[in-house]
C-alpha atoms as a PDB file:
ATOM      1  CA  UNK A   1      28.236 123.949 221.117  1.00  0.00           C
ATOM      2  CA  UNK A   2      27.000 120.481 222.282  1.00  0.00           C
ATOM      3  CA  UNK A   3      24.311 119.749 224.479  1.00  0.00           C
ATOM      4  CA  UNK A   4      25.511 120.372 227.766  1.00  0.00           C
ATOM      5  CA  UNK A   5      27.614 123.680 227.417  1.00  0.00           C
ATOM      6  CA  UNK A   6      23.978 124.778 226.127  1.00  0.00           C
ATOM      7  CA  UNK A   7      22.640 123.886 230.165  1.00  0.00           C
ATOM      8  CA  UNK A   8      24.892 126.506 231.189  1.00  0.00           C
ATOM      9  CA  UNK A   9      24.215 126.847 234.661  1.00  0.00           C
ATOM     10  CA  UNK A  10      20.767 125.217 234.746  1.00  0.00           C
ATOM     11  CA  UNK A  11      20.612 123.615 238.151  1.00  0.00           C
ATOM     12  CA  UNK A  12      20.687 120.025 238.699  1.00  0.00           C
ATOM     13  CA  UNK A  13      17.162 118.644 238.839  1.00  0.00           C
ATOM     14  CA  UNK A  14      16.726 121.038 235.582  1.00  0.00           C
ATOM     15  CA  UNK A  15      19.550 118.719 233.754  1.00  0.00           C
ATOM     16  CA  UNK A  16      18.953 115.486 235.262  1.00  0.00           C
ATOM     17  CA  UNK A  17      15.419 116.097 233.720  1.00  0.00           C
ATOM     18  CA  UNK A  18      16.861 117.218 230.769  1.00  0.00           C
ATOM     19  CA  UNK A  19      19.127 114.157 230.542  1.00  0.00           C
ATOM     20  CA  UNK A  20      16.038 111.878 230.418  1.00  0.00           C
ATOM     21  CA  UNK A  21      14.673 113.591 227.948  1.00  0.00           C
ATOM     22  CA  UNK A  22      17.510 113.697 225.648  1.00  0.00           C
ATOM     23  CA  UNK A  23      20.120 110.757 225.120  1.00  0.00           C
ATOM     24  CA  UNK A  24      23.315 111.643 226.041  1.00  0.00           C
ATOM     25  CA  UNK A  25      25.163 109.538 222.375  1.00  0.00           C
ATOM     26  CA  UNK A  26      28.734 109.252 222.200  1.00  0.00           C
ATOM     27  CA  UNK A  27      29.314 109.007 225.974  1.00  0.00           C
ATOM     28  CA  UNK A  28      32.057 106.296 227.014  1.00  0.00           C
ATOM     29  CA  UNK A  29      34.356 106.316 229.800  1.00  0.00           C
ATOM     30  CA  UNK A  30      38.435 107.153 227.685  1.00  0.00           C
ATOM     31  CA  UNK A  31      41.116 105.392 228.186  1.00  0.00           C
ATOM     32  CA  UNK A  32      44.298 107.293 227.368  1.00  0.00           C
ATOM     33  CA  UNK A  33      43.095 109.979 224.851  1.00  0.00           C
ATOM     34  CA  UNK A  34      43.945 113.423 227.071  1.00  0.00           C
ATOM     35  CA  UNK A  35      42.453 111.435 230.185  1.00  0.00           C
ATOM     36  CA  UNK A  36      44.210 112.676 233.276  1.00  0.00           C
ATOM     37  CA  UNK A  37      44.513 108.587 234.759  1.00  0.00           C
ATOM     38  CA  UNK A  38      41.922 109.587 237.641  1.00  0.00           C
ATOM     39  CA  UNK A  39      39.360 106.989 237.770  1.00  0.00           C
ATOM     40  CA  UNK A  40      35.860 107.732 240.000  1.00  0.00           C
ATOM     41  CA  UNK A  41      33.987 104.877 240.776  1.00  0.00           C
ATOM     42  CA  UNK A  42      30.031 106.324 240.587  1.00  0.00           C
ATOM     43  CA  UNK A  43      27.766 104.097 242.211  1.00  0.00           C
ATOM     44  CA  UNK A  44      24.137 105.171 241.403  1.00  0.00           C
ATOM     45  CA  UNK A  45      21.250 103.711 239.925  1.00  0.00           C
ATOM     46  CA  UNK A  46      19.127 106.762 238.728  1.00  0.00           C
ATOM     47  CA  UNK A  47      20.498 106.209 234.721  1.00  0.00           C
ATOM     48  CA  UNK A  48      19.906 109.754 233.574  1.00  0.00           C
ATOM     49  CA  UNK A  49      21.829 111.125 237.012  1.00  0.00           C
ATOM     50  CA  UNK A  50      24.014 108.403 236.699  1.00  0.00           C
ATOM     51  CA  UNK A  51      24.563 109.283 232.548  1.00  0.00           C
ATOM     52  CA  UNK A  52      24.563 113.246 233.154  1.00  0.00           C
ATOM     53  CA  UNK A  53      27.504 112.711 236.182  1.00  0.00           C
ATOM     54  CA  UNK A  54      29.973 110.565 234.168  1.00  0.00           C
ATOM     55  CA  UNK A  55      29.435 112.988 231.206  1.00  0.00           C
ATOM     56  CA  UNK A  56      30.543 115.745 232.927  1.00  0.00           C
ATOM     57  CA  UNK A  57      33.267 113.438 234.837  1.00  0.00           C
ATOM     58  CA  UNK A  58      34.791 113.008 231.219  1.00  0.00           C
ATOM     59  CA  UNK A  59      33.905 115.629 229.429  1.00  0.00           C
ATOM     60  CA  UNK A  60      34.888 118.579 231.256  1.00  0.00           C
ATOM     61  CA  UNK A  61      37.468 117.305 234.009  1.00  0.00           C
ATOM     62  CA  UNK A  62      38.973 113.856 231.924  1.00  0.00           C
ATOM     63  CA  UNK A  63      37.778 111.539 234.306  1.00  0.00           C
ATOM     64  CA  UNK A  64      37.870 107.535 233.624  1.00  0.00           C
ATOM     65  CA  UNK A  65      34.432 106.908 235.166  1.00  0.00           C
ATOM     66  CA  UNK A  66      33.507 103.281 235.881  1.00  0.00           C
ATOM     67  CA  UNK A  67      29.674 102.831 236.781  1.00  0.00           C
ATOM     68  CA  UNK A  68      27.991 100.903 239.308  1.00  0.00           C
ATOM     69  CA  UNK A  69      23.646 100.893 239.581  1.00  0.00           C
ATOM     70  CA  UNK A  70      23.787  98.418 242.753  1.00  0.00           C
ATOM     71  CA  UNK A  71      25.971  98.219 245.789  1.00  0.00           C
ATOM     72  CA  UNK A  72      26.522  94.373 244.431  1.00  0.00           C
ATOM     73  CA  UNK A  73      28.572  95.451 241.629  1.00  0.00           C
ATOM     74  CA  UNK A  74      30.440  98.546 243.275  1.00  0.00           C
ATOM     75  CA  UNK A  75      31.740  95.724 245.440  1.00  0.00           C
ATOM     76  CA  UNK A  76      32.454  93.138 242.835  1.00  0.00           C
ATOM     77  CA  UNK A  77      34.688  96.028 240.786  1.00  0.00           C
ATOM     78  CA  UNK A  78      36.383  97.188 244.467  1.00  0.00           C
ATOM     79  CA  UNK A  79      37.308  93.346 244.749  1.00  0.00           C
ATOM     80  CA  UNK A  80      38.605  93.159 241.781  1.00  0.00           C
ATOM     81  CA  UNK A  81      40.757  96.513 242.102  1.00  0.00           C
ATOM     82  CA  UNK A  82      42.581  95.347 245.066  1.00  0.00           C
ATOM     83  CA  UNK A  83      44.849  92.788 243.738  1.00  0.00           C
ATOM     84  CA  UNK A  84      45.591  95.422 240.756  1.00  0.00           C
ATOM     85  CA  UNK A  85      46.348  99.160 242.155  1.00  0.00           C
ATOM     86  CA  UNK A  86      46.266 100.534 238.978  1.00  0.00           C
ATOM     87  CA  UNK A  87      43.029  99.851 238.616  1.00  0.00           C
ATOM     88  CA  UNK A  88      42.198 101.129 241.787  1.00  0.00           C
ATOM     89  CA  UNK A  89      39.342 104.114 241.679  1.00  0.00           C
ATOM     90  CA  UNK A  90      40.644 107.376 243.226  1.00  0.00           C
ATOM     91  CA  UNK A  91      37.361 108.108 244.369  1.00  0.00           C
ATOM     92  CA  UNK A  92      34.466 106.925 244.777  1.00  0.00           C
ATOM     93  CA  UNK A  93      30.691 108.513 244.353  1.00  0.00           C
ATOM     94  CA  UNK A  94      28.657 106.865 246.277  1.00  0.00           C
ATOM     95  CA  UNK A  95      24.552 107.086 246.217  1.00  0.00           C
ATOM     96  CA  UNK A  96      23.320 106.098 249.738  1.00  0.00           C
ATOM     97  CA  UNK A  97      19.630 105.237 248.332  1.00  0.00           C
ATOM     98  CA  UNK A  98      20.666 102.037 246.642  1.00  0.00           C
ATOM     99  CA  UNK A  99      17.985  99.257 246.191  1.00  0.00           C
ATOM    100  CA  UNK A 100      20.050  96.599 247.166  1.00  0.00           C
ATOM    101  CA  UNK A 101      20.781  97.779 251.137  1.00  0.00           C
ATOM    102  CA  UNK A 102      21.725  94.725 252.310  1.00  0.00           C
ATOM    103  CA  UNK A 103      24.966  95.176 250.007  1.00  0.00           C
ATOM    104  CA  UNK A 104      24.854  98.513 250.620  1.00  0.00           C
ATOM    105  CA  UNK A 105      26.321  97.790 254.588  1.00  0.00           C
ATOM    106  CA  UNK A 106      28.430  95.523 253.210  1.00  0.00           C
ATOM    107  CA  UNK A 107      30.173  98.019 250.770  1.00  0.00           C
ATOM    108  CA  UNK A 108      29.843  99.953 253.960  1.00  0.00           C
ATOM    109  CA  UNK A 109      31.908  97.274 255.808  1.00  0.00           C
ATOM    110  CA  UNK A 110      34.104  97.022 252.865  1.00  0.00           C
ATOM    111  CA  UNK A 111      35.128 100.812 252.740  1.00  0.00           C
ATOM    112  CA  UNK A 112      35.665 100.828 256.473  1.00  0.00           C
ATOM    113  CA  UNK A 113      38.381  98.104 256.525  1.00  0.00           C
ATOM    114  CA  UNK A 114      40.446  98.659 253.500  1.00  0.00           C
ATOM    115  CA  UNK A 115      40.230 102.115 253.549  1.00  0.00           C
ATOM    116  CA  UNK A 116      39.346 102.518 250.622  1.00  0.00           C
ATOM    117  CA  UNK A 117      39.701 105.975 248.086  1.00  0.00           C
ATOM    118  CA  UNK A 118      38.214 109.076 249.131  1.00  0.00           C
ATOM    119  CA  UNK A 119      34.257 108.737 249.107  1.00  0.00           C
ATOM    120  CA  UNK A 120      31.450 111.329 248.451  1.00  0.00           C
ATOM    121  CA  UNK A 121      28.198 110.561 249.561  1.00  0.00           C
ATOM    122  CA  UNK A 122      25.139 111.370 246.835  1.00  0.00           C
ATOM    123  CA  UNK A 123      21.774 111.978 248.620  1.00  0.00           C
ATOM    124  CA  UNK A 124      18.066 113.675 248.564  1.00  0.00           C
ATOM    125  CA  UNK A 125      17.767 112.846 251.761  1.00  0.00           C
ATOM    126  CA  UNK A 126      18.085 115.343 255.080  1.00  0.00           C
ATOM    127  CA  UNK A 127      21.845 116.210 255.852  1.00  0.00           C
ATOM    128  CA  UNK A 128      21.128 115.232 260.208  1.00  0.00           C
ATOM    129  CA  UNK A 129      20.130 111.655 258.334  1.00  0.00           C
ATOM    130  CA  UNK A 130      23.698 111.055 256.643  1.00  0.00           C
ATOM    131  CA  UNK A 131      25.914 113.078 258.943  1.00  0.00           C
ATOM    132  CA  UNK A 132      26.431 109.541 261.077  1.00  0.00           C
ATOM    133  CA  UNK A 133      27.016 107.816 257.872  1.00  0.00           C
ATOM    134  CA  UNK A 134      29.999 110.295 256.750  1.00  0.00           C
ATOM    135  CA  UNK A 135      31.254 110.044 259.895  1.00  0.00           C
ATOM    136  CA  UNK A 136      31.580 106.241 259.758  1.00  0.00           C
ATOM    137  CA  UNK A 137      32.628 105.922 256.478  1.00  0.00           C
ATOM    138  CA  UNK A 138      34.765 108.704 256.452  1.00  0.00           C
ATOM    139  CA  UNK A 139      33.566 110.607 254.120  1.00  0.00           C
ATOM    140  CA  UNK A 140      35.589 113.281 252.225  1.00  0.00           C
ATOM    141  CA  UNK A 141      32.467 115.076 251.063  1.00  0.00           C
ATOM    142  CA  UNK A 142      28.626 115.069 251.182  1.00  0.00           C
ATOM    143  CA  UNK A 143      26.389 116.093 248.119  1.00  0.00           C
ATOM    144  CA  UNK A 144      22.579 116.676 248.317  1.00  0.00           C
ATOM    145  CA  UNK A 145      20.467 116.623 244.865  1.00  0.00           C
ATOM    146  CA  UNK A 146      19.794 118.316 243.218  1.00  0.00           C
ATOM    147  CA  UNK A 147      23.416 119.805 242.765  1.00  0.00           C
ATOM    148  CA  UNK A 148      24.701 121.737 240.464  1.00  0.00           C
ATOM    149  CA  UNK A 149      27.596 120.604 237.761  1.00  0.00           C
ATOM    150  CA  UNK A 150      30.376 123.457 239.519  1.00  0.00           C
ATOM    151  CA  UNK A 151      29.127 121.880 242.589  1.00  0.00           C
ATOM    152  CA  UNK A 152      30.037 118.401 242.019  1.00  0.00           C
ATOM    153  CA  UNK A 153      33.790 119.380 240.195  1.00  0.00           C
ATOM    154  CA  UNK A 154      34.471 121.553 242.996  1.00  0.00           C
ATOM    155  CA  UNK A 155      33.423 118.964 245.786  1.00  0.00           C
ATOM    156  CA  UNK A 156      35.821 116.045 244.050  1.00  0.00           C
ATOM    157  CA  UNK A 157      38.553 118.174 243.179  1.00  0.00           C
ATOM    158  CA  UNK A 158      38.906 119.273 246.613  1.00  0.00           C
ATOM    159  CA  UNK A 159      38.442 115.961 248.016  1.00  0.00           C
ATOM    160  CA  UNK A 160      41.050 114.837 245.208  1.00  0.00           C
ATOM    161  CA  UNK A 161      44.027 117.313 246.366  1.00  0.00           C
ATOM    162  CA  UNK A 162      43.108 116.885 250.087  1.00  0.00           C
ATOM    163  CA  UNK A 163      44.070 113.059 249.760  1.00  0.00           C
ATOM    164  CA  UNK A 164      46.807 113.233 247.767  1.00  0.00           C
ATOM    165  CA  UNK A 165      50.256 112.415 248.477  1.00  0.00           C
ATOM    166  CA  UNK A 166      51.694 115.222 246.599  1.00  0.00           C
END
């Protein structure tokens, strides 16, 4: 049994305290090794949240997870998906507490004119503070830490089949 089946159904704050405390080794995003070919953009830049979400991205639903700690390089990797669609995230997990908040609009701004993949918003703060923000942005989904791991799965997968063309 590895480390995080042993969590069980600890809630969030429990493992994102328990991710600090123990390195997560062995933790990469997979390329084509049983990995479905959804990709998640996670833009966050608490490490151990950031570490303990793409684990259970790839671990336990096959996720390709490509991570983002400022709203600077979420943008950089979005402009450098468009010319290449299969590059293209199919979602994206987005932090709204980001230091760099002048990028942070303009990933905003971004999102809003390419329409962009689905988006869930990741947040501590008040939902009255973010409803505005979802609203703008479109947001498939809203998340308030701490969360727990059944939460998150069940919040993108139902984003997931509610955009898809299938």
């Amino acid at each position: 049994m590895d480390d995080l089946e042993m969590l069980g159904n600890v809630s969030w704050k429990s493992r994102a305290d328990y991710a600090r405390s123990v390195p997560l080794t062995g933790v990469k995003p997979i390329a084509n090794d049983g990995a479905t070919g959804r990709r998640i953009l996670l833009v966050e830049d608490d490490p151990a949240i950031s570490e303990l979400i793409e684990a259970v991205l790839i671990e336990d639903a096959r996720f390709e997870v490509q991570r983002a700690a400022r709203a600077s390089e979420a943008i950089e990797f979005v402009e450098r998906c468009s010319g290449d669609g299969s590059s293209k995230p199919n979602m994206i997990l987005l932090d709204v507490a980001l230091p760099d908040k002048e990028n942070f609009v303009e990933l905003i701004e971004m999102m809003e004119s390419r329409g962009t993949s689905p988006v869930i918003l990741l947040s501590a703060r008040p939902m009255r503070e973010l409803e505005a923000l979802a609203t703008r942005i479109k947001a498939d989904g809203i998340l308030m830490k701490p969360f727990d791991i059944e939460e998150l799965l069940d919040t993108v997968n139902t984003a997931l089949k509610l955009n898809s063309n299938d």
